[in-house]
C-alpha atoms as a PDB file:
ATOM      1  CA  UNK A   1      28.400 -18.559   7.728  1.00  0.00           C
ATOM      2  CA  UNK A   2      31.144 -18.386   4.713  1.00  0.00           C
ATOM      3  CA  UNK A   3      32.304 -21.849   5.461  1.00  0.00           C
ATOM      4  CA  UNK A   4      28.854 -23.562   4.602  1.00  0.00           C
ATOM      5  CA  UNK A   5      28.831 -21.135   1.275  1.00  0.00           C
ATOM      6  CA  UNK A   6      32.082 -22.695  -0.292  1.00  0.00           C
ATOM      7  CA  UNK A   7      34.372 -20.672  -2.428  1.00  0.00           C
ATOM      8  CA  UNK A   8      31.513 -19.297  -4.824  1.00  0.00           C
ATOM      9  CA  UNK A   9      28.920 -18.088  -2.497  1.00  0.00           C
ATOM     10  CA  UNK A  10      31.849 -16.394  -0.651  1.00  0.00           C
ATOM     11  CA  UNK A  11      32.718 -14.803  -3.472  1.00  0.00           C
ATOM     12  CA  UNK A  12      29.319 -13.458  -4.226  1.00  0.00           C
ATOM     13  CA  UNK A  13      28.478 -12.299  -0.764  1.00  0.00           C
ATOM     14  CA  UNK A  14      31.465 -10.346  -0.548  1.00  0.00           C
ATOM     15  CA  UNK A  15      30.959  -8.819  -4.167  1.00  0.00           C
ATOM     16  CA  UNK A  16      27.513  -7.801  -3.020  1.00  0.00           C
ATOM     17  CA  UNK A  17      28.998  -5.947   0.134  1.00  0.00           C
ATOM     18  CA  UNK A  18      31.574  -4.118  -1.305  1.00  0.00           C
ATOM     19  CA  UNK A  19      28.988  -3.112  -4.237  1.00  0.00           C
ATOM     20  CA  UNK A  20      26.506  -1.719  -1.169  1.00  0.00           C
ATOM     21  CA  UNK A  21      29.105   0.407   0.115  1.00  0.00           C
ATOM     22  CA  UNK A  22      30.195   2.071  -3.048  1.00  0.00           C
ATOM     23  CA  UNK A  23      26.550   2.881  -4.807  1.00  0.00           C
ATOM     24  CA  UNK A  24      24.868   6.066  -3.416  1.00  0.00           C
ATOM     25  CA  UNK A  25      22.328   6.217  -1.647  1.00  0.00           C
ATOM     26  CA  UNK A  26      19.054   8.340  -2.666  1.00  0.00           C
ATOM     27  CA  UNK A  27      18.805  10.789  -0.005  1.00  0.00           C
ATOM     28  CA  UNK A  28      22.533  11.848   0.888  1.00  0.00           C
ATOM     29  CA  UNK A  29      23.668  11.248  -2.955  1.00  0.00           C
ATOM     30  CA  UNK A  30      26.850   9.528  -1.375  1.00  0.00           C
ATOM     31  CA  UNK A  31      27.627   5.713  -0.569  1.00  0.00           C
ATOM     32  CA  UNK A  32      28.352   5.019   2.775  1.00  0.00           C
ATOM     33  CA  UNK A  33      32.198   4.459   2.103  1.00  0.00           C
ATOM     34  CA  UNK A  34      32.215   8.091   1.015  1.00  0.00           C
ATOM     35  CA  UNK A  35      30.383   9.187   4.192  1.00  0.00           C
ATOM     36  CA  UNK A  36      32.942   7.136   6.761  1.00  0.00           C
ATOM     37  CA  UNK A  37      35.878   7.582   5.062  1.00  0.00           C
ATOM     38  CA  UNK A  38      35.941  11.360   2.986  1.00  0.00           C
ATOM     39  CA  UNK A  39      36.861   9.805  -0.256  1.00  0.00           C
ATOM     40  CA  UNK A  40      35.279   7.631  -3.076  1.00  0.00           C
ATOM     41  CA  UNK A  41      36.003   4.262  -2.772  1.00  0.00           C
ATOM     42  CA  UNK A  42      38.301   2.149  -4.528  1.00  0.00           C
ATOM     43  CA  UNK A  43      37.435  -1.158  -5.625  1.00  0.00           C
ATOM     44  CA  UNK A  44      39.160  -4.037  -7.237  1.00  0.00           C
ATOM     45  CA  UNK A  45      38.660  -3.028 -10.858  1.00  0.00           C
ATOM     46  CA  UNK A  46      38.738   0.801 -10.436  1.00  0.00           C
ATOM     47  CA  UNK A  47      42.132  -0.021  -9.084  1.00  0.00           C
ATOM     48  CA  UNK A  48      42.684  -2.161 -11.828  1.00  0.00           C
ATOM     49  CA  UNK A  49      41.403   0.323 -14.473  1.00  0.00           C
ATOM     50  CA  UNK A  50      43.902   2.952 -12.865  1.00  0.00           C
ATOM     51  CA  UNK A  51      47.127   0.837 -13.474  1.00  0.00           C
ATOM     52  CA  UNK A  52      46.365   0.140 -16.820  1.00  0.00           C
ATOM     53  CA  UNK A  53      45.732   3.678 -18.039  1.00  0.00           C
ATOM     54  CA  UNK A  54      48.821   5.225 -15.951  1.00  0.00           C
ATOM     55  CA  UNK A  55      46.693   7.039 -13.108  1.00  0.00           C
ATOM     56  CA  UNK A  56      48.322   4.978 -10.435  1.00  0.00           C
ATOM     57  CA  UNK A  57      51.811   3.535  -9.907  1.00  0.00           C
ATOM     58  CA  UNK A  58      52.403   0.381  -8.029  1.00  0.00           C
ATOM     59  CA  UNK A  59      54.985   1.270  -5.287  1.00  0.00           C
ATOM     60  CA  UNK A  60      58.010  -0.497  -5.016  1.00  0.00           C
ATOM     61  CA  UNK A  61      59.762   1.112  -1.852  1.00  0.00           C
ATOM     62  CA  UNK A  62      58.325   2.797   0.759  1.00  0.00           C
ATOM     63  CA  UNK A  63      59.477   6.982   0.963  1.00  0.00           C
ATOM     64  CA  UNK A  64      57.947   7.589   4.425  1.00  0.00           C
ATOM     65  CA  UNK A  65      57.355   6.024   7.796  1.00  0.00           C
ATOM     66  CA  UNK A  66      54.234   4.329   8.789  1.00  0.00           C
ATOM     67  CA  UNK A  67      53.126   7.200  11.156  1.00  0.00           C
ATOM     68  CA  UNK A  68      53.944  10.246   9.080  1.00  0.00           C
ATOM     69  CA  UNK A  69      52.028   8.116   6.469  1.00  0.00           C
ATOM     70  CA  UNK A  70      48.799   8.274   9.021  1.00  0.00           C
ATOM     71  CA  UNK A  71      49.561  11.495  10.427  1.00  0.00           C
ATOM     72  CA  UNK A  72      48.980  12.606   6.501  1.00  0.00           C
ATOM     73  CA  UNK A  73      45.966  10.618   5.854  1.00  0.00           C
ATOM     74  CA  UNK A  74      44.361  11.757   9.210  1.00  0.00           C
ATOM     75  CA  UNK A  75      44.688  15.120   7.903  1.00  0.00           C
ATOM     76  CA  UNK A  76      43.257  14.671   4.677  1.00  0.00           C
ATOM     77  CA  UNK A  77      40.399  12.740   6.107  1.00  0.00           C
ATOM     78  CA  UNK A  78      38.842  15.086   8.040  1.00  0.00           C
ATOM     79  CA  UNK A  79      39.161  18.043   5.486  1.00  0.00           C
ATOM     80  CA  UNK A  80      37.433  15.290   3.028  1.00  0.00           C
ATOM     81  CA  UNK A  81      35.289  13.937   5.935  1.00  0.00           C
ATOM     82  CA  UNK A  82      34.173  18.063   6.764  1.00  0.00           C
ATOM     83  CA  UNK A  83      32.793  18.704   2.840  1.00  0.00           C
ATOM     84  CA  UNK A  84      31.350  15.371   1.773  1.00  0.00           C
ATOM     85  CA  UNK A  85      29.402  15.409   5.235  1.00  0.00           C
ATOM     86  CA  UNK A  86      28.194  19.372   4.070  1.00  0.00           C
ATOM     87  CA  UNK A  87      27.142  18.030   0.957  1.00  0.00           C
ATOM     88  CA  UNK A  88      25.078  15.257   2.287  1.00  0.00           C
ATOM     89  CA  UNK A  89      23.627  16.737   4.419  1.00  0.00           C
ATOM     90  CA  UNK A  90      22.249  19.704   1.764  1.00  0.00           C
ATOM     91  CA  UNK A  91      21.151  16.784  -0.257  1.00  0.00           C
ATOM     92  CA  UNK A  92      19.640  15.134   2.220  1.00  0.00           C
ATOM     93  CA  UNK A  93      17.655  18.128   3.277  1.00  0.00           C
ATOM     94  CA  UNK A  94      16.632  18.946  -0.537  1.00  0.00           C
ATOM     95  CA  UNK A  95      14.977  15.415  -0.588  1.00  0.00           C
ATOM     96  CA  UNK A  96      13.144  15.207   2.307  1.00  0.00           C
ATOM     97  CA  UNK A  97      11.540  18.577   0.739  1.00  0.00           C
ATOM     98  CA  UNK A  98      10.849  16.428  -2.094  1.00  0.00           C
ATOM     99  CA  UNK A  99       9.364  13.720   0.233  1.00  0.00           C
ATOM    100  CA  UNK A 100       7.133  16.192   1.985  1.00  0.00           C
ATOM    101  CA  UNK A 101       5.354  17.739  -0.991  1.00  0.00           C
ATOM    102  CA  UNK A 102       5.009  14.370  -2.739  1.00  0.00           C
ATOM    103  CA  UNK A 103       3.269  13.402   0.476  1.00  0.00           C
ATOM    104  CA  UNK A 104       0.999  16.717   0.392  1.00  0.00           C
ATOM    105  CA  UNK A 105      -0.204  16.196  -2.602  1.00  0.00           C
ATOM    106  CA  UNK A 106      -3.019  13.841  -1.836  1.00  0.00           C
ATOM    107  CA  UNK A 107      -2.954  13.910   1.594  1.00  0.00           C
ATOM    108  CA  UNK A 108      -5.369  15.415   3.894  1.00  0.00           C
ATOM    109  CA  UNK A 109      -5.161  16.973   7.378  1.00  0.00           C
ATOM    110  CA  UNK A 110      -7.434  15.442   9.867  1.00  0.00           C
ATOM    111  CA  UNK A 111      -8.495  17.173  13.010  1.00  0.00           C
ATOM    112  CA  UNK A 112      -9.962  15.955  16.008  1.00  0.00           C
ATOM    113  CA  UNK A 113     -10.938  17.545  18.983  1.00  0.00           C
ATOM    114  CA  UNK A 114     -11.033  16.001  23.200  1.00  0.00           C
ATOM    115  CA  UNK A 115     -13.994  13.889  23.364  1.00  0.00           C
ATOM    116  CA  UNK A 116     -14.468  12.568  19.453  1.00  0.00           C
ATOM    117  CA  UNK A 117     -15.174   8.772  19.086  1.00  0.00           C
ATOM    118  CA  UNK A 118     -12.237   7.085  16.669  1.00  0.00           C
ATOM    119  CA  UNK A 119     -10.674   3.865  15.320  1.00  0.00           C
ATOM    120  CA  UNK A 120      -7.688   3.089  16.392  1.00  0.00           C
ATOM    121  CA  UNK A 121      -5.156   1.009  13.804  1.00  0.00           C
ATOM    122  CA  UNK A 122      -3.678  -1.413  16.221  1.00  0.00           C
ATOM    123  CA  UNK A 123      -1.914  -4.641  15.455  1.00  0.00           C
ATOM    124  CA  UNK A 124      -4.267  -7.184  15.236  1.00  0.00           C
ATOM    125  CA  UNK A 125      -4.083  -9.845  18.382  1.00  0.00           C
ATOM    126  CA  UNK A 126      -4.175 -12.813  15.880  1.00  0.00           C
ATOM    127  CA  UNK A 127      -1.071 -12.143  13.302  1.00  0.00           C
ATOM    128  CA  UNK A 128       1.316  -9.779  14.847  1.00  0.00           C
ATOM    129  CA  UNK A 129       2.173  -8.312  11.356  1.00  0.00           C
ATOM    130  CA  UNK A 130      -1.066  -7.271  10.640  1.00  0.00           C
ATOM    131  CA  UNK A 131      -2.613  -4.319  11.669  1.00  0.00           C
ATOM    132  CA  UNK A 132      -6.447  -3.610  12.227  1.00  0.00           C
ATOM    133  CA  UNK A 133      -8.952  -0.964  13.140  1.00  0.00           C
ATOM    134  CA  UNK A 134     -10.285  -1.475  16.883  1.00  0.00           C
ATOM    135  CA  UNK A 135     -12.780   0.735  18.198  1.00  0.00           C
ATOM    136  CA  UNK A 136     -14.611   2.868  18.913  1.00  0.00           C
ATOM    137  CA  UNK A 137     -11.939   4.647  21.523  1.00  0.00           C
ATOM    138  CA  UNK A 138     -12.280   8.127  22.410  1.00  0.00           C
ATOM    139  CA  UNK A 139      -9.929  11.457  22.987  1.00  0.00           C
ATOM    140  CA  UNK A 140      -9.501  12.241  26.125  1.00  0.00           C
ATOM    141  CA  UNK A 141      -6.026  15.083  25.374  1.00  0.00           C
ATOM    142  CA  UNK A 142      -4.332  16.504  22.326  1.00  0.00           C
ATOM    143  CA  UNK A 143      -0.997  16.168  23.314  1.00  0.00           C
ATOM    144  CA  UNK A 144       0.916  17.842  20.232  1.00  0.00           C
ATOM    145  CA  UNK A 145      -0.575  19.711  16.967  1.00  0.00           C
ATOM    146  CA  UNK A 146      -1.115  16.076  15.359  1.00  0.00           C
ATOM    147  CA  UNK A 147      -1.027  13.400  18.260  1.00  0.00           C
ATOM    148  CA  UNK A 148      -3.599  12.363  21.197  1.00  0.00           C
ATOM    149  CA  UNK A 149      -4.192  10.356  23.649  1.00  0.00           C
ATOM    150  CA  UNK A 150      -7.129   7.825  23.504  1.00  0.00           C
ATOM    151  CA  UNK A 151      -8.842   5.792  25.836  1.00  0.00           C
ATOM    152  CA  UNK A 152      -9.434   2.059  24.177  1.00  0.00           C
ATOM    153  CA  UNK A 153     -12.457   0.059  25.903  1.00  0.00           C
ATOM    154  CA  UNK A 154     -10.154  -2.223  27.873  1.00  0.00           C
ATOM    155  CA  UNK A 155      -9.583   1.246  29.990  1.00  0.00           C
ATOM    156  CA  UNK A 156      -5.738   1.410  28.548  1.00  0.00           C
ATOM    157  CA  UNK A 157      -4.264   4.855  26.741  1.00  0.00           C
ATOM    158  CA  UNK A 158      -2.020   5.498  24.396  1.00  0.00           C
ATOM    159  CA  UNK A 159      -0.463   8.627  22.495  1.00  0.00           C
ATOM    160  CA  UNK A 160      -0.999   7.773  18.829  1.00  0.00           C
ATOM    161  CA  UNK A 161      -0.627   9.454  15.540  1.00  0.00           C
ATOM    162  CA  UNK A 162      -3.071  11.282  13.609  1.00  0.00           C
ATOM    163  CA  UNK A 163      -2.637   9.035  11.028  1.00  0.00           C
ATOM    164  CA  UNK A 164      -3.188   6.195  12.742  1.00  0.00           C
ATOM    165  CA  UNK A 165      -6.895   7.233  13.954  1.00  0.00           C
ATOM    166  CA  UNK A 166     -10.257   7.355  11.943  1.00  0.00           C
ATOM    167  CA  UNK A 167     -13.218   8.958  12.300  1.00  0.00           C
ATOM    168  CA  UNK A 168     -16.203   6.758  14.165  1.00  0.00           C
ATOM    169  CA  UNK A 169     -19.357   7.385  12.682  1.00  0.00           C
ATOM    170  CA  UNK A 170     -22.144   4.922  14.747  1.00  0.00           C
ATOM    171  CA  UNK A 171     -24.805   3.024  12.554  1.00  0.00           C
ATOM    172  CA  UNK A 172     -28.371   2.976  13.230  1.00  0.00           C
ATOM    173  CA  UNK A 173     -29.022  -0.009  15.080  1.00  0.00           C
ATOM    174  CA  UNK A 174     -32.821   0.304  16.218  1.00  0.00           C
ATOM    175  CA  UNK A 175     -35.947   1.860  14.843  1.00  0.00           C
ATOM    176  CA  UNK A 176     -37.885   4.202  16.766  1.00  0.00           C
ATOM    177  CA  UNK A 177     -41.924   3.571  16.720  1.00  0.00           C
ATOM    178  CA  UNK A 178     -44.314   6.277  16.886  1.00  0.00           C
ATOM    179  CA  UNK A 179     -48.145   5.715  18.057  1.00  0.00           C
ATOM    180  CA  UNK A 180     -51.227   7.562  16.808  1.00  0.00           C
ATOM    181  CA  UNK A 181     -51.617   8.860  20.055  1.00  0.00           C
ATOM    182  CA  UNK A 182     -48.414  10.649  20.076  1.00  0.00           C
ATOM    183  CA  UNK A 183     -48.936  14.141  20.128  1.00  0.00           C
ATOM    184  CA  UNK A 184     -45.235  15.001  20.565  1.00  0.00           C
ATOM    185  CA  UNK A 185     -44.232  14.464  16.953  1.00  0.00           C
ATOM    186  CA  UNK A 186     -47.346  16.708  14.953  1.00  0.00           C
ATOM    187  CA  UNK A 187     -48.639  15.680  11.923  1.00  0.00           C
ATOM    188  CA  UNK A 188     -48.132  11.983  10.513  1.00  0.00           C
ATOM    189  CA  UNK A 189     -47.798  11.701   7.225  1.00  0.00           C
ATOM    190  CA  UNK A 190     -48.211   8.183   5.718  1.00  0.00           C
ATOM    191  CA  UNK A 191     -46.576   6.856   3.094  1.00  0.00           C
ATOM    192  CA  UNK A 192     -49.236   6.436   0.377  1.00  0.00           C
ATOM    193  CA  UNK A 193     -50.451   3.083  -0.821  1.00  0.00           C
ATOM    194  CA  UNK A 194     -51.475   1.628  -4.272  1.00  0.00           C
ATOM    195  CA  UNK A 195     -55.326  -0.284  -3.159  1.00  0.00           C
ATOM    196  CA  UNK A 196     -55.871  -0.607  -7.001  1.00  0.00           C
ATOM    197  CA  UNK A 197     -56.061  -3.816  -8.620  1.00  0.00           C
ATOM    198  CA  UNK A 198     -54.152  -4.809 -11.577  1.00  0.00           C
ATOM    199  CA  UNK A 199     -55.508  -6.783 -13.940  1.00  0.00           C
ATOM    200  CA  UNK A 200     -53.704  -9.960 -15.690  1.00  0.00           C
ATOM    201  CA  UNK A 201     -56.062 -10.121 -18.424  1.00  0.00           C
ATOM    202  CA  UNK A 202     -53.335  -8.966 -20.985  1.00  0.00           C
ATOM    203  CA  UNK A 203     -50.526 -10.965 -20.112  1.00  0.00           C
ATOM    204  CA  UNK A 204     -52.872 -14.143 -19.666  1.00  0.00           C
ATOM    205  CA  UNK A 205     -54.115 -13.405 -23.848  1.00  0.00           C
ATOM    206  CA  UNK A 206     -50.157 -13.109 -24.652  1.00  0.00           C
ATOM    207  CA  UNK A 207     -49.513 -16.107 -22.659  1.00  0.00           C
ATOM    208  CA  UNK A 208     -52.112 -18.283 -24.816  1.00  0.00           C
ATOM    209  CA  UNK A 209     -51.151 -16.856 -27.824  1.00  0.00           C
ATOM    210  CA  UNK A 210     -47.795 -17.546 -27.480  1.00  0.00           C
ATOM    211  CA  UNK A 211     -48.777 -21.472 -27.039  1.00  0.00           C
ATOM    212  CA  UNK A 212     -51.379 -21.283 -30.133  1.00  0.00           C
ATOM    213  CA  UNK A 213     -48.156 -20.355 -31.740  1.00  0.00           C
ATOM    214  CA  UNK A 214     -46.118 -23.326 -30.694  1.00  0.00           C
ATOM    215  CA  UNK A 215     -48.690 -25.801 -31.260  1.00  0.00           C
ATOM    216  CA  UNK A 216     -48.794 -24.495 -34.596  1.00  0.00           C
ATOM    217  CA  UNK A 217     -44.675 -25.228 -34.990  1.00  0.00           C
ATOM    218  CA  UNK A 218     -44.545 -28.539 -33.738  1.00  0.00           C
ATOM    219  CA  UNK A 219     -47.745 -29.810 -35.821  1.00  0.00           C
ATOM    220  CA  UNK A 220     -45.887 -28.179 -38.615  1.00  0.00           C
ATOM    221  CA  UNK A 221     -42.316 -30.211 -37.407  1.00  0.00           C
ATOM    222  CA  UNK A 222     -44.127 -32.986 -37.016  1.00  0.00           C
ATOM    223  CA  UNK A 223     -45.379 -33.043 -40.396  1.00  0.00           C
ATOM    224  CA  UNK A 224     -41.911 -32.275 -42.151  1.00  0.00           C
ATOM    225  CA  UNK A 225     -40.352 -35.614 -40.371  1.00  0.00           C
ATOM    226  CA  UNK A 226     -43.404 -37.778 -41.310  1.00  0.00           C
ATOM    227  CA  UNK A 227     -43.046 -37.102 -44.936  1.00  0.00           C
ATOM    228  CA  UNK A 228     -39.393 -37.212 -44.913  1.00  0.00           C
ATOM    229  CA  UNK A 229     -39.808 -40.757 -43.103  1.00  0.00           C
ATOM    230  CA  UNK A 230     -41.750 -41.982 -45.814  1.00  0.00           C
ATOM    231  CA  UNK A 231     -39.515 -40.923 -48.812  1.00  0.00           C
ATOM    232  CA  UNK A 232     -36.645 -42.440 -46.767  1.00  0.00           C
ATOM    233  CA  UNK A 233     -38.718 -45.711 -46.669  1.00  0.00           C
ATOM    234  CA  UNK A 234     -40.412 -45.685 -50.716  1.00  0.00           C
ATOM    235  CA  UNK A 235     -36.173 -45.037 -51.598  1.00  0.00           C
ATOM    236  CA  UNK A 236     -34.818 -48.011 -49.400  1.00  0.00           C
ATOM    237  CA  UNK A 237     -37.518 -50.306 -50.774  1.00  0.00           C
END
């Protein structure tokens, strides 16, 4: 993969790597160099930036042997290994805390009982990224506190997550008719209905005054551009 990069997207790949290792991560609070290897990590410029200032001298001969030299740093790696793997873990634990009551604060807890009608959020069989609602399915066993298992209409089950099923709530889809001779039901009552008639008289008269009006305008307009047709005329003569 490198070799198709050239030099500069080799160099940039590489950067981005080593900068993913060293940056902490949100839940443990430690990078994953940290984590493997017990110690912070040390890059090209903190190395750098450790020269300069006198923290770190560049070694010129070697004092021990190779394996007293690993023997050493086995040591010290799993003392440093022991704590920073404490730590994380206690800040890994105080976020998830932080995770759950952020979560709690708007959910809700849904409960369902054996025999319930639900939607079930399936992928959808078109786009298998996208998920829909398929249903209705129903409960046939509450496995755990919030998981069941639900019959689909195909016949199939599955063990699903509360959060993954919905409430079914079936529309009315026909109207029942009831007959005067019905005796089942009691009493009728009907709907009352308006048999008066309305008259138009009133919004006929506003209708012709409203044109008595407009005639009135135009005859008006009409007479405006006459006589300013005829002093346009006596000026150009």
């Amino acid at each position: 993969m490198f070799k198709n990069m050239g030099p500069i997207g080799t160099f940039i790949i590489l950067s981005y790597y080593s900068q993913y290792r060293e940056i902490p991560h949100s839940t443990t609070g430690m990078s994953l160099f940290q984590l493997v290897y017990g110690r912070l990590p040390s890059g090209p410029i903190s190395l750098l930036k450790e020269v300069w200032v006198g923290e770190r001298n560049i070694p010129t001969t070697v004092s021990r042997s190779v394996e007293k030299y690993l023997c050493v740093c086995g040591r010290l790696n799993r003392k440093t290994k022991k704590g920073s793997h404490e730590i994380a873990s206690e800040k890994a634990e105080a976020t998830q805390n932080n995770y759950t009551s952020y979560y709690n604060v708007r959910s809700r807890e849904k409960q369902f009982k054996v025999g319930d009608k639900v939607l079930v959020l399936l992928p959808s069989s078109t786009h298998k990224l996208m998920k829909t609602w398929i249903g209705p399915a129903t409960i046939i066993e509450i496995t755990r506190p919030y998981s069941a298992k639900v019959e689909l209409d195909d016949g199939g089950i599955r063990e699903l997550h509360f959060n993954k099923l919905r409430p079914y709530i079936a529309r009315v889809g026909q109207v029942g008719l009831i007959f005067d001779q019905d005796s089942d039901f009691g009493d009728l009552h009907y709907a009352p209905t308006d048999t008066a008639v309305t008259s138009m008289v009133d919004v006929t008269d506003h209708i012709c005054s409203d044109c008595q009006e407009l005639d009135v305008q135009r005859l008006e307009l009409l007479n405006t551009l006459k006589n300013s047709l005829v002093c346009l005329v006596h000026f150009l003569v």
